[in-house]
C-alpha atoms as a PDB file:
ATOM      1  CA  UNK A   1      52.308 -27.159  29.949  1.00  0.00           C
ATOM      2  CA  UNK A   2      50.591 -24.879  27.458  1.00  0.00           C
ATOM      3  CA  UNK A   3      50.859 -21.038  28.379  1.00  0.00           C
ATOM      4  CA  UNK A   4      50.733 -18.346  26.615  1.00  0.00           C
ATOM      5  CA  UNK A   5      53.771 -17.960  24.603  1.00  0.00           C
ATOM      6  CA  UNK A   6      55.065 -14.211  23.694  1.00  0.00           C
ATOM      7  CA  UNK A   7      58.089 -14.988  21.900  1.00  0.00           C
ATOM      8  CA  UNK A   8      60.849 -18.274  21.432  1.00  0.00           C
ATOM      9  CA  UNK A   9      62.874 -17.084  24.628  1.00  0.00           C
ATOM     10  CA  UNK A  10      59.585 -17.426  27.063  1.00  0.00           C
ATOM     11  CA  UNK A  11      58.880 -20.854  24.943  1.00  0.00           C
ATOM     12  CA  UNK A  12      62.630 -21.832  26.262  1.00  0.00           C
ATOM     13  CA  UNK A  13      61.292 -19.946  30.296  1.00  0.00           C
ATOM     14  CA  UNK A  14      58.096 -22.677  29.851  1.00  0.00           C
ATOM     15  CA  UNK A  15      59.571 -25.668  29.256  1.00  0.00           C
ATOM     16  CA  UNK A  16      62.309 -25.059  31.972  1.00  0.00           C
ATOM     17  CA  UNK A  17      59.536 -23.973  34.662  1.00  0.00           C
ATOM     18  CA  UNK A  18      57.861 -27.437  32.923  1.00  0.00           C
ATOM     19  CA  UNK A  19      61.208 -29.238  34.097  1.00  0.00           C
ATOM     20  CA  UNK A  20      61.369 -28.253  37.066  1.00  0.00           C
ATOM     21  CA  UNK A  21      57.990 -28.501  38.327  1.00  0.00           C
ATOM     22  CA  UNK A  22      58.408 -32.378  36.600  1.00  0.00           C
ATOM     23  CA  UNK A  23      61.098 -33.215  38.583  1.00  0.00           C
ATOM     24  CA  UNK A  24      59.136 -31.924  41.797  1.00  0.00           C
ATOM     25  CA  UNK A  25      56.019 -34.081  41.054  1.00  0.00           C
ATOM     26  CA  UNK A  26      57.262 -36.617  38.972  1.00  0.00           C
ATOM     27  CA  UNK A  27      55.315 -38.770  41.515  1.00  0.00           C
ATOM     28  CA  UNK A  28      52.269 -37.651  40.147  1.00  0.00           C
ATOM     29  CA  UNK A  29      52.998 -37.349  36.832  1.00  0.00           C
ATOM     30  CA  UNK A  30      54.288 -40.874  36.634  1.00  0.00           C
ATOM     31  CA  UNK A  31      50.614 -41.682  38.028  1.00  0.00           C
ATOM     32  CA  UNK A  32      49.051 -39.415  35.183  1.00  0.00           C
ATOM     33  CA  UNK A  33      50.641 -41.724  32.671  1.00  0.00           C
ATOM     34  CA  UNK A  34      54.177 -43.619  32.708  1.00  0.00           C
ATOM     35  CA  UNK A  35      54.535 -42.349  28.380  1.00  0.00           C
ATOM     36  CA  UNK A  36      54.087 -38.790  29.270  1.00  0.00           C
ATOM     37  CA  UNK A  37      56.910 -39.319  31.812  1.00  0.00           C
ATOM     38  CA  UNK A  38      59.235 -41.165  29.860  1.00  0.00           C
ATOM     39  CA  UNK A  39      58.845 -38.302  27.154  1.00  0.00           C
ATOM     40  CA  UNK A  40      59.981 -35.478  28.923  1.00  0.00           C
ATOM     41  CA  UNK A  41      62.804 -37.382  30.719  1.00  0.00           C
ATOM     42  CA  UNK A  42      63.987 -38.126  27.819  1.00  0.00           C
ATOM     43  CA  UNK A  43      64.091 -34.619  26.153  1.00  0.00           C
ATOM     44  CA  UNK A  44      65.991 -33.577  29.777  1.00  0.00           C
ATOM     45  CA  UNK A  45      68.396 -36.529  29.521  1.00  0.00           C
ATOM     46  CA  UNK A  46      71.463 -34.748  28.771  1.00  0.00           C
ATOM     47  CA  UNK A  47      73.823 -37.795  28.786  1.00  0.00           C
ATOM     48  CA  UNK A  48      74.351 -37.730  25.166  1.00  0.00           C
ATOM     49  CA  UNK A  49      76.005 -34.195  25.389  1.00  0.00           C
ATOM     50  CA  UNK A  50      72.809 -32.813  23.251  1.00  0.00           C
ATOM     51  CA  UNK A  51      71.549 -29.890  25.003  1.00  0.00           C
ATOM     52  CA  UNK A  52      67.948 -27.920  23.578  1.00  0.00           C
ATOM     53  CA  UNK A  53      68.661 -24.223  23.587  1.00  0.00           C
ATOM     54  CA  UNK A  54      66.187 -23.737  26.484  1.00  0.00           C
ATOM     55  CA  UNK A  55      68.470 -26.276  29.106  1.00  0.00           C
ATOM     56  CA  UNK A  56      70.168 -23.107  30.563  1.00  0.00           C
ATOM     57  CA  UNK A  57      67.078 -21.680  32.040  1.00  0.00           C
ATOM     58  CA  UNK A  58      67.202 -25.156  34.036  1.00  0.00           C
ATOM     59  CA  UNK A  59      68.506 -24.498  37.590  1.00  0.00           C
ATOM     60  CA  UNK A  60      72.093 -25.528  37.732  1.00  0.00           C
ATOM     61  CA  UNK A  61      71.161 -28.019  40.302  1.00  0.00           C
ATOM     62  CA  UNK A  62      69.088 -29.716  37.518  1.00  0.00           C
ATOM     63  CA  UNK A  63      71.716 -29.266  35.025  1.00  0.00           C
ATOM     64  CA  UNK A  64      74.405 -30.641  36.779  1.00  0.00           C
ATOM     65  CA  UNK A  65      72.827 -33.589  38.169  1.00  0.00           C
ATOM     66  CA  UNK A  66      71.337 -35.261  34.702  1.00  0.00           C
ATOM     67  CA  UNK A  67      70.459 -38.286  36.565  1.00  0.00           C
ATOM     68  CA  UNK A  68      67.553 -36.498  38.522  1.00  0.00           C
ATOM     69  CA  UNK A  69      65.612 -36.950  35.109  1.00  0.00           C
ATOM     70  CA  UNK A  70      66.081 -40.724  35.197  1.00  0.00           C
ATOM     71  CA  UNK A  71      65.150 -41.045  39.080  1.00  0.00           C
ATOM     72  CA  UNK A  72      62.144 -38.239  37.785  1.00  0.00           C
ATOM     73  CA  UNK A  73      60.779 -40.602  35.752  1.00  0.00           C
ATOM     74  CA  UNK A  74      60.715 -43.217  37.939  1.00  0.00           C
ATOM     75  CA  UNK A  75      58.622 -41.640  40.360  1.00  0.00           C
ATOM     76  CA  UNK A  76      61.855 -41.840  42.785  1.00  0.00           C
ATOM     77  CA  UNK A  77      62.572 -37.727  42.908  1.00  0.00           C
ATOM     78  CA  UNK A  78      65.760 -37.212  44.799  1.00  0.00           C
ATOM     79  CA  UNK A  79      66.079 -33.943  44.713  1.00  0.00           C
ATOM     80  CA  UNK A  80      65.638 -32.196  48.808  1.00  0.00           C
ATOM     81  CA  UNK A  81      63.005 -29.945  49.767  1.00  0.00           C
ATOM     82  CA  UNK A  82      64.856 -27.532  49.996  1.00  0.00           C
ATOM     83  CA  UNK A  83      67.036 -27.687  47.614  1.00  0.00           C
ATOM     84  CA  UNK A  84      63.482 -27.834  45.013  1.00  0.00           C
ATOM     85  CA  UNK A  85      62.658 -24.412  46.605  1.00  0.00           C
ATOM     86  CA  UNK A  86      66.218 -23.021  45.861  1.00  0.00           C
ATOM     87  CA  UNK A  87      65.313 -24.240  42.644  1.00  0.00           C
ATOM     88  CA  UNK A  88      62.129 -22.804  41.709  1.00  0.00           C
ATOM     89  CA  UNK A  89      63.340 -19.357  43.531  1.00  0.00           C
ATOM     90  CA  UNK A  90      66.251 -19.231  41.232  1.00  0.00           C
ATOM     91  CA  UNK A  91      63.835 -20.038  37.685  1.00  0.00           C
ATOM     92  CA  UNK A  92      61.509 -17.046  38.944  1.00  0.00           C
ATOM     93  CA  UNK A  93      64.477 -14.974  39.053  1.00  0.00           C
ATOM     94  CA  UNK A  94      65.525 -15.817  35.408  1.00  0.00           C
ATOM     95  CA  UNK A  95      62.444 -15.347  34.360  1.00  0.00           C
ATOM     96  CA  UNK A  96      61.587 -11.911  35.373  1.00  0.00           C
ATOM     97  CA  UNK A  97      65.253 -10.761  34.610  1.00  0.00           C
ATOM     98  CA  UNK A  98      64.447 -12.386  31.055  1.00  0.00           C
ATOM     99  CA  UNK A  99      60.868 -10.777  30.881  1.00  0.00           C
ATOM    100  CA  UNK A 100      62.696  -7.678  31.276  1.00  0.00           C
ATOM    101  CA  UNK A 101      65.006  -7.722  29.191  1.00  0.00           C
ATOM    102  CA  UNK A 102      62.080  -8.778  26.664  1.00  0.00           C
ATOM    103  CA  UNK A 103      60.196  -5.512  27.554  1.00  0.00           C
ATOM    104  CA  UNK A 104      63.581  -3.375  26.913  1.00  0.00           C
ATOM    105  CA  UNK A 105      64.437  -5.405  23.231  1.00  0.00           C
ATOM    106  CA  UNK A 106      60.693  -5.033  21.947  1.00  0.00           C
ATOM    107  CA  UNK A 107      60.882  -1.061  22.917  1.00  0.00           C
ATOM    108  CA  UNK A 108      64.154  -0.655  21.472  1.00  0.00           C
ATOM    109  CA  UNK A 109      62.932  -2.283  18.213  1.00  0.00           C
ATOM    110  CA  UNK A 110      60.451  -0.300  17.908  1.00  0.00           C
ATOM    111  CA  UNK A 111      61.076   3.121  18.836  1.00  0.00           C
ATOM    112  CA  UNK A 112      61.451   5.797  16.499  1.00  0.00           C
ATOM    113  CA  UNK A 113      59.048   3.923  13.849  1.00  0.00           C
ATOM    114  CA  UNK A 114      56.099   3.484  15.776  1.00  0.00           C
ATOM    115  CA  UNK A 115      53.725   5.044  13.303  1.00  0.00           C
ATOM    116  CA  UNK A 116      55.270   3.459  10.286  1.00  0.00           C
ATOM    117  CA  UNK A 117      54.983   0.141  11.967  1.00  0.00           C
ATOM    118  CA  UNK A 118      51.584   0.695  12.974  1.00  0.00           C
ATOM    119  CA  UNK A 119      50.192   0.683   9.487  1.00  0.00           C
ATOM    120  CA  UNK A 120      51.668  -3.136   8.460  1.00  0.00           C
ATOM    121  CA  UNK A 121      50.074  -5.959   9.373  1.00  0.00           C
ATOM    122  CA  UNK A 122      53.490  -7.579  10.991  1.00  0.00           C
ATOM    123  CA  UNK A 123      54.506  -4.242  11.979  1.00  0.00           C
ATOM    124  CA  UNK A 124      51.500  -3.204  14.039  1.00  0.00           C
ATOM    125  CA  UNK A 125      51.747  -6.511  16.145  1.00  0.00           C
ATOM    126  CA  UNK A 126      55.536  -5.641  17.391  1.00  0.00           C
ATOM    127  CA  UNK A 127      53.739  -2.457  18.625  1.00  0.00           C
ATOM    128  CA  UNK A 128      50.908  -3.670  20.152  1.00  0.00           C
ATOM    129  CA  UNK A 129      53.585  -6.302  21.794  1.00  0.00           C
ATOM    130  CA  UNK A 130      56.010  -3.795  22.984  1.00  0.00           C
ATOM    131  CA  UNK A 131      53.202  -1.423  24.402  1.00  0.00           C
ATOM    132  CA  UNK A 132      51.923  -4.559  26.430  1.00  0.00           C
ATOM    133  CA  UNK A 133      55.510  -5.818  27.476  1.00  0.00           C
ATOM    134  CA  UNK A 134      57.008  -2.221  28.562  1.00  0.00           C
ATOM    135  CA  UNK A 135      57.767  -2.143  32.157  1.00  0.00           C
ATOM    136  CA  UNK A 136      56.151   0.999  33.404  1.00  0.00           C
ATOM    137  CA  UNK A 137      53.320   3.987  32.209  1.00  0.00           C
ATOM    138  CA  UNK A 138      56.242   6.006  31.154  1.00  0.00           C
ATOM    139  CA  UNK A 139      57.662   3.659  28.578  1.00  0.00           C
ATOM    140  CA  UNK A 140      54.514   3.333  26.798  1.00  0.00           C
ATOM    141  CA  UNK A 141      53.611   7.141  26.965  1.00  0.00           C
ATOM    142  CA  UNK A 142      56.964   7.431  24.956  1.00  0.00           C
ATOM    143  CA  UNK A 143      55.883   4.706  22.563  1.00  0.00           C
ATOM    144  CA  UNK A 144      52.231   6.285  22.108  1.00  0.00           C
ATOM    145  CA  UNK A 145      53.771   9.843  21.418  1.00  0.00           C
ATOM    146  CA  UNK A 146      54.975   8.584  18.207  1.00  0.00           C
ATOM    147  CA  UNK A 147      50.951   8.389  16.913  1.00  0.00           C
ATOM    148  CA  UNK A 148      49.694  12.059  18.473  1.00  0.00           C
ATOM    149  CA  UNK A 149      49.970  13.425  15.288  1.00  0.00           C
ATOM    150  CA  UNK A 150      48.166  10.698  13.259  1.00  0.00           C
ATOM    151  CA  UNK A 151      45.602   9.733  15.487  1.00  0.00           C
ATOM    152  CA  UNK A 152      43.182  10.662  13.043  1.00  0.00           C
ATOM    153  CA  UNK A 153      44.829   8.639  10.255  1.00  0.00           C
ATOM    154  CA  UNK A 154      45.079   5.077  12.731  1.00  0.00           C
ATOM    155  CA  UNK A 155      41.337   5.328  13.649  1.00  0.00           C
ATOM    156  CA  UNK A 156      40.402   4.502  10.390  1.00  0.00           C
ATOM    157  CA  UNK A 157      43.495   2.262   9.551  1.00  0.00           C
ATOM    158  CA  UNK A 158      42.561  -1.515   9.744  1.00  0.00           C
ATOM    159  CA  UNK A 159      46.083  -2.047  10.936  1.00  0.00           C
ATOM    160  CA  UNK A 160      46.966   0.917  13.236  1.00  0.00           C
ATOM    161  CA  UNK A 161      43.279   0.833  15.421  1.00  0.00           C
ATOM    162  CA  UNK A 162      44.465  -2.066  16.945  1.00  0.00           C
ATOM    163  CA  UNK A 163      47.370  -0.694  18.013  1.00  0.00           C
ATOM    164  CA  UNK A 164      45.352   2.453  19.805  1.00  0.00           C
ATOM    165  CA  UNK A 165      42.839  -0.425  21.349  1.00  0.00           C
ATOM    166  CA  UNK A 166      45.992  -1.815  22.998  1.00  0.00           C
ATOM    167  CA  UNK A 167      47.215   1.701  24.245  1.00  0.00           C
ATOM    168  CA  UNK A 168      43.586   2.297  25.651  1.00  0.00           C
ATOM    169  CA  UNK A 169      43.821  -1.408  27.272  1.00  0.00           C
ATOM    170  CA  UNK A 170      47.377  -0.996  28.583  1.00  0.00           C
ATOM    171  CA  UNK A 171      47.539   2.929  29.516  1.00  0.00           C
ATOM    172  CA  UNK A 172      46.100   5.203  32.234  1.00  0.00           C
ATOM    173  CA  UNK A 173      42.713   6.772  31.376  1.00  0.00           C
ATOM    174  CA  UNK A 174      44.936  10.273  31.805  1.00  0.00           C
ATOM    175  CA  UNK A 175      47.642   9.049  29.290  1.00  0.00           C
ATOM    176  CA  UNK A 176      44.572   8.732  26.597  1.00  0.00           C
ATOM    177  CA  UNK A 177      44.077  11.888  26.551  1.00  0.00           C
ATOM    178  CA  UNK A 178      45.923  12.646  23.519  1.00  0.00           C
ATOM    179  CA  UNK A 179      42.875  10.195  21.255  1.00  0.00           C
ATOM    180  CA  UNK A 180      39.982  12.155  22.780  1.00  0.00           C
ATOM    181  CA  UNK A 181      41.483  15.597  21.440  1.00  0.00           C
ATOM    182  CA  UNK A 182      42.304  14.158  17.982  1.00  0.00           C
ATOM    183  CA  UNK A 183      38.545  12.971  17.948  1.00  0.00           C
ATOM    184  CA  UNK A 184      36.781  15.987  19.290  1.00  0.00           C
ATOM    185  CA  UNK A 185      38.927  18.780  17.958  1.00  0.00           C
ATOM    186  CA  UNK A 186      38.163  18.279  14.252  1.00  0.00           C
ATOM    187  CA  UNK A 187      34.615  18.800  13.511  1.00  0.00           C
ATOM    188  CA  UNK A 188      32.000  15.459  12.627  1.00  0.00           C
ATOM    189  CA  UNK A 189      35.319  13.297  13.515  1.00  0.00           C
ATOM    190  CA  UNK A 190      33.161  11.322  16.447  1.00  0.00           C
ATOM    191  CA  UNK A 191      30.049  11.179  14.926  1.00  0.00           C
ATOM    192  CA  UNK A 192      32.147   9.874  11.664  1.00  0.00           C
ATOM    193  CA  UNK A 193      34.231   7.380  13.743  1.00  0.00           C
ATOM    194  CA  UNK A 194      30.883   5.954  14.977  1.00  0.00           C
ATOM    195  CA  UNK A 195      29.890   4.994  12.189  1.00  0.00           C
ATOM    196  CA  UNK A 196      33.313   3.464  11.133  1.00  0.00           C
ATOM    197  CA  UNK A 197      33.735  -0.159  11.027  1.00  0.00           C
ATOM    198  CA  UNK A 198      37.444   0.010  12.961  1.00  0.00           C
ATOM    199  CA  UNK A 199      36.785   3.496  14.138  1.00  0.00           C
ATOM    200  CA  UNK A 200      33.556   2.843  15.889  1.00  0.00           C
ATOM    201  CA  UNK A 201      35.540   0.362  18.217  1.00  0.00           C
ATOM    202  CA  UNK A 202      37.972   2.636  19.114  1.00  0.00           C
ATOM    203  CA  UNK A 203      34.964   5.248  20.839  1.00  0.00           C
ATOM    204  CA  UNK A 204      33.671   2.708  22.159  1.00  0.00           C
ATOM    205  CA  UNK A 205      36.563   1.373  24.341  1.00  0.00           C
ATOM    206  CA  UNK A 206      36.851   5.091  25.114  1.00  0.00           C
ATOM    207  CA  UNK A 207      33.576   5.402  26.352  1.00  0.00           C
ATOM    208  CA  UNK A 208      33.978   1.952  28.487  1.00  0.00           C
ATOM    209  CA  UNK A 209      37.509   2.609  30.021  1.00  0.00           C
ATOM    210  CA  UNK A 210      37.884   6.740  30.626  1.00  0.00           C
ATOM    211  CA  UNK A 211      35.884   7.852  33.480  1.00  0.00           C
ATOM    212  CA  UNK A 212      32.409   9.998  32.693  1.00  0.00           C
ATOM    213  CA  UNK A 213      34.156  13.744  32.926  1.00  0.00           C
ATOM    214  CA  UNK A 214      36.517  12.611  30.560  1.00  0.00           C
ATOM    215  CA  UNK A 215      34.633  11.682  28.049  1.00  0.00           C
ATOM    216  CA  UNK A 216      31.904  14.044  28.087  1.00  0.00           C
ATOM    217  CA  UNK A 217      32.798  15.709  24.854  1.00  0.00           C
ATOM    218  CA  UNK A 218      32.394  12.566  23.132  1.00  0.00           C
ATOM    219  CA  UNK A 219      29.119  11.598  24.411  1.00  0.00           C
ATOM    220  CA  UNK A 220      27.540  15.197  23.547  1.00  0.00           C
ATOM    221  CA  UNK A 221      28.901  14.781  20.170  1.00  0.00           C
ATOM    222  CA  UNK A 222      26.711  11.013  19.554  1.00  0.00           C
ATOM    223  CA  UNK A 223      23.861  12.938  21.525  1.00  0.00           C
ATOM    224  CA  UNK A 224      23.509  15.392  18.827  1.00  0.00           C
ATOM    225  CA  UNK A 225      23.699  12.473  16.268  1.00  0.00           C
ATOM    226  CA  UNK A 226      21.988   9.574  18.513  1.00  0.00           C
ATOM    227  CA  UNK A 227      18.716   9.491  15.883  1.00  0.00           C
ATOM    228  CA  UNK A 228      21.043   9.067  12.427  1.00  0.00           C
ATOM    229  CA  UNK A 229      23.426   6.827  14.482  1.00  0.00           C
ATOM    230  CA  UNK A 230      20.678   4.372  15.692  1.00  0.00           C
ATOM    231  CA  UNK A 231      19.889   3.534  12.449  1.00  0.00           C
ATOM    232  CA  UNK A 232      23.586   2.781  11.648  1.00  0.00           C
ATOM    233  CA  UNK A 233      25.082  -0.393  11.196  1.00  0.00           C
ATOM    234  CA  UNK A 234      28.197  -0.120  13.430  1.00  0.00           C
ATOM    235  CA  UNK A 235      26.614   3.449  15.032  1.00  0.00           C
ATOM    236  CA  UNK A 236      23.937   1.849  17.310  1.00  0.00           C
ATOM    237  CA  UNK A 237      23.704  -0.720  19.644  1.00  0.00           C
ATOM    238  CA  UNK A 238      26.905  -1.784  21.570  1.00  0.00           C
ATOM    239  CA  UNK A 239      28.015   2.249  20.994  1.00  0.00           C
ATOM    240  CA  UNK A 240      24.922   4.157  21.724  1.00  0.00           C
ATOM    241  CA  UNK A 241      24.610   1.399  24.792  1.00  0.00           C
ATOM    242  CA  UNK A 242      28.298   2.819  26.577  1.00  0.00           C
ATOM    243  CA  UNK A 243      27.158   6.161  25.482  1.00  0.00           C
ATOM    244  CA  UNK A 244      24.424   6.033  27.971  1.00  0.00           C
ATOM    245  CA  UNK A 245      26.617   4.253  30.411  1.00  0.00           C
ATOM    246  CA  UNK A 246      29.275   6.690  30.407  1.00  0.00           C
ATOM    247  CA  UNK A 247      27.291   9.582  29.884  1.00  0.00           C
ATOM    248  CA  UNK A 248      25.793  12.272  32.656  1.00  0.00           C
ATOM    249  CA  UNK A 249      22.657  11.719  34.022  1.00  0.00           C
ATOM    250  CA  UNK A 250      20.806  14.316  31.684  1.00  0.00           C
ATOM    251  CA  UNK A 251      22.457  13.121  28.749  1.00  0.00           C
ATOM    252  CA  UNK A 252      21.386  10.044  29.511  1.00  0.00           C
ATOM    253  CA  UNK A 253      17.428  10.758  28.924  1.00  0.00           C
ATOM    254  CA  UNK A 254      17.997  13.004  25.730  1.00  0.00           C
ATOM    255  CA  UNK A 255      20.109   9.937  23.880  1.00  0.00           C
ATOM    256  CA  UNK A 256      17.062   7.696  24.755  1.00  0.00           C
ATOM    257  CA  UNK A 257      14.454  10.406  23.793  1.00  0.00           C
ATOM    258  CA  UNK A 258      16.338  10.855  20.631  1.00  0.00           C
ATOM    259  CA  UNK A 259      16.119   6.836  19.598  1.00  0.00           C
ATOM    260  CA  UNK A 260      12.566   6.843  21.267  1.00  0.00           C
ATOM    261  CA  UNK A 261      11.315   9.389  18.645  1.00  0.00           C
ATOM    262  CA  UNK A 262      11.285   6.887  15.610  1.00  0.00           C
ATOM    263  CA  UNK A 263       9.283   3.273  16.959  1.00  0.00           C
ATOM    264  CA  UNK A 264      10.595   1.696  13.619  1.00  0.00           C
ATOM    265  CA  UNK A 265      14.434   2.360  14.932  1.00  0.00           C
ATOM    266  CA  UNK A 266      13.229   1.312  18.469  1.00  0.00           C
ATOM    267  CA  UNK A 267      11.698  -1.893  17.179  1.00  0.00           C
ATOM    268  CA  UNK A 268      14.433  -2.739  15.519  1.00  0.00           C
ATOM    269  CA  UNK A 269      17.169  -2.702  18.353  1.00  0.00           C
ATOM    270  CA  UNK A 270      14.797  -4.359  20.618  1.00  0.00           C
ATOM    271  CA  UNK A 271      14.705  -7.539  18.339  1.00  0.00           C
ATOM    272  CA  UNK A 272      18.684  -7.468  18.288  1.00  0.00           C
ATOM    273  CA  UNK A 273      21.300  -9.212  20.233  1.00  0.00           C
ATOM    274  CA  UNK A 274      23.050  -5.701  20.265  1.00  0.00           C
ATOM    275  CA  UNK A 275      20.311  -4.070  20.552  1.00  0.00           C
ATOM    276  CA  UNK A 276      18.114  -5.142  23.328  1.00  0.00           C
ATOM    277  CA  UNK A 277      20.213  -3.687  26.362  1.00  0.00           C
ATOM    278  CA  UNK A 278      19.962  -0.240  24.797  1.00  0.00           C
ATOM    279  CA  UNK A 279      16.352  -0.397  25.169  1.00  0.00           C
ATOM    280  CA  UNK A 280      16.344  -1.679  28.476  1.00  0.00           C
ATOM    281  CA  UNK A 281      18.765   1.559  29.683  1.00  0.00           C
ATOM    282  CA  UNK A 282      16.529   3.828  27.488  1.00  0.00           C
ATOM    283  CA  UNK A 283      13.526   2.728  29.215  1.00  0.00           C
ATOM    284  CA  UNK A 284      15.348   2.855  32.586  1.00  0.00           C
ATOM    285  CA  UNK A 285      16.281   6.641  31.898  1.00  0.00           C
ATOM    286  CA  UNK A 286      12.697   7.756  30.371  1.00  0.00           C
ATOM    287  CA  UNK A 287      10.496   9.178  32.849  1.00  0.00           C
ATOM    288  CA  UNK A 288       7.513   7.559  33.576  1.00  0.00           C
ATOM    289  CA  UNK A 289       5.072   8.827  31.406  1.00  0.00           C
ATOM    290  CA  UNK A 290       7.800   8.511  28.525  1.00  0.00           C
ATOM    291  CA  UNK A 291       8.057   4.556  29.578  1.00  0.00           C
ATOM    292  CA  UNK A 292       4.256   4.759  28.559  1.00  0.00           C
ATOM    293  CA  UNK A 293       4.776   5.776  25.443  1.00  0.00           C
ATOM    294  CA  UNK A 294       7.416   4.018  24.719  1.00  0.00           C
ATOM    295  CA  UNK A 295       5.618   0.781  25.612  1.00  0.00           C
ATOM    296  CA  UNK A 296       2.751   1.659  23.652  1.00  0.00           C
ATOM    297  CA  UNK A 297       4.744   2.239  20.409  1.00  0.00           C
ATOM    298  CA  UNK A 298       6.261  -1.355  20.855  1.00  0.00           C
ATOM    299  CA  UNK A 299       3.290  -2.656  21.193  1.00  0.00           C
ATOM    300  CA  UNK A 300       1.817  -1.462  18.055  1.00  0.00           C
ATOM    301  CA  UNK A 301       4.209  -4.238  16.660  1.00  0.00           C
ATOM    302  CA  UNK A 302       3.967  -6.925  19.171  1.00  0.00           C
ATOM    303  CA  UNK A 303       4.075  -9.844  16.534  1.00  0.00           C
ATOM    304  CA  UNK A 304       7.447  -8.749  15.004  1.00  0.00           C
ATOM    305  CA  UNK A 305       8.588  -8.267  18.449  1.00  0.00           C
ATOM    306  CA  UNK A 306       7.815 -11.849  20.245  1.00  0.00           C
ATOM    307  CA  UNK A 307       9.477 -13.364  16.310  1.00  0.00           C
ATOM    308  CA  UNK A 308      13.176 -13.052  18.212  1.00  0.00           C
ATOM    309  CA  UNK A 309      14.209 -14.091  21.647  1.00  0.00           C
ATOM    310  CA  UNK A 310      15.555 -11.110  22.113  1.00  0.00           C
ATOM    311  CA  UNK A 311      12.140  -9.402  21.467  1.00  0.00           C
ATOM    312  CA  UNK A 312      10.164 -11.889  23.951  1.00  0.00           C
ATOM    313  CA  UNK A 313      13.181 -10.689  26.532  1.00  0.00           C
ATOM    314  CA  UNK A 314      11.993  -6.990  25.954  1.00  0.00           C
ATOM    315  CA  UNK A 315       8.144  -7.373  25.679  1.00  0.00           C
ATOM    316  CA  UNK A 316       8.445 -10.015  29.141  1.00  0.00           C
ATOM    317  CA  UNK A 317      11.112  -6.953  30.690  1.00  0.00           C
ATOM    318  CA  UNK A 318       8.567  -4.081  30.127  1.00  0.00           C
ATOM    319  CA  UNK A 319       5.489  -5.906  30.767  1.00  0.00           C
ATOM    320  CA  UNK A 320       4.140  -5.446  26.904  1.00  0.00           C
ATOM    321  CA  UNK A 321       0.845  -7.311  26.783  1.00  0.00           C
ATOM    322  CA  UNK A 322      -1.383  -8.028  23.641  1.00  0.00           C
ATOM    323  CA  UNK A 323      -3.260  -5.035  22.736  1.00  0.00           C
ATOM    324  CA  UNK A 324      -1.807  -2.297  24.949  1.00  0.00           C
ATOM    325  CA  UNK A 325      -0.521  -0.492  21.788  1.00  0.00           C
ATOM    326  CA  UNK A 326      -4.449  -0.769  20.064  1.00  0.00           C
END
């Protein structure tokens, strides 16, 4: 049973859930193959008084009855119906009681030195794991207070960013507030965190989780910049693209206008993997006559256009023939 494995204790919750659901099929998995049977009964064979440190998760009707692991594996299961769903009732209760107390130990360890975690490679992963394991909104608004004052400092941290990608992906769109203030309050911080190589991702997620209103301070701030961040490595593309998904209406047309103005720029993203599905919105938000001219100044370069796939996707997309741009 592979699953996704959080710390040693779930490990121990795995392989008893993988115990129990043996002994329930052990039919089937005797079927499957008679080694992979005889494998696992014998790590559940308790007769030699050698127990693993995850046989109390077992469900004391499986841990007082050793022999079930020998009938198990001889496809003879003997243990009742309903004494299997007694079984399997009592693991999923020591599971979520563990999984809670997991939650309430990786909080605990935490609190208090959130921010000086966040900056270690080790440390920021016991964040990131106690903001994703805390039981309710509350407990990780209490965690995340700990980094209001150095927002600014974790954007551009390659540690601490990761930890304020897993607050955005764990947290309320309201409880995020506290990253879009940091950004917008302190003048070029957006347009500088754009261009960012951690930074950049962490306006993006922004942009792709907070609803439009929210974010509307950020997306004026790249529409002012959208020319000079077009032309930027980790600026353009998959950041101007949620820009103009998250953006108003309006805002929408003046981003594209402002990346429309320079064909070279405009060429360029339309022959990228990144790149491509900006023009597409661009062109979708340009009124009509604009769609002209924008068609006409990828024309001009139809050959460098048609070299990538991505390219041939744009030129077959906006119906750019040979010679329209001449």
């Amino acid at each position: 049973v592979e699953l996704p494995c959080r710390s040693v204790q779930h490990g121990r919750l795995q392989v008893a859930f993988a115990a129990v659901l043996f002994i329930r099929h052990a039919a089937r998995i005797q079927a499957l193959g008679a080694k992979t049977a005889q494998a696992l009964a014998a790590r559940l064979d308790t007769s030699a008084g050698q127990f693993d440190s995850w046989y109390a998760y077992l469900p004391l009707s499986a841990q007082q009855q050793p022999a079930l692991v020998t009938a198990a594996a001889a496809g003879v299961p003997k243990i009742p119906q309903d004494d299997r769903l007694t079984s399997l009732e009592s693991t999923s209760t020591s599971c979520s009681t563990a999984v809670g107390d997991d939650a309430r130990s990786a909080s605990s360890s935490v609190i208090g030195q959130v921010w000086e975690l966040s900056q270690d490679p080790r440390g920021c992963r016991r964040v990131q794991e106690a903001l994703e394991l805390a039981a309710t909104e509350q407990d990780r608004r209490i965690l995340a207070t700990e980094l209001h004052r150095h927002v600014l400092q974790a954007v551009f941290c390659p540690y601490a960013n990761y930890v304020l990608q897993k607050c955005i992906c764990t947290m309320q769109p309201e409880s995020l507030q506290f990253i879009i203030d940091a950004l917008v309050q302190k003048e070029g911080c957006v347009v500088r965190a754009a261009k960012h190589r951690y930074a950049c991702r962490i306006v993006q997620h922004l942009l792709r989780v907070c609803p439009p209103p929210q974010v509307s301070s950020i997306a004026a701030k790249l529409l002012e910049a959208a020319d000079t961040l077009a032309r930027h490595a980790y600026g353009s593309c998959s950041l101007l693209e949620a820009a103009m998904v998250r953006a108003a209406p309006h805002d929408r047309v003046w981003i594209a206008r402002a990346v429309a103005q320079d064909p070279l720029t405009l060429l360029s993203m339309a022959r990228a993997k990144k790149g491509h599905g900006f023009v597409f919105l661009a062109f979708e938000n340009l009124p009509e006559h604009e769609q002209q001219h924008l068609r006409a100044a990828l024309a001009q370069h139809l050959d460098k256009l048609m070299a990538t796939k991505f390219g041939r996707q744009v030129a077959a997309q906006l119906g750019i023939a040979q010679g329209q741009g001449q």
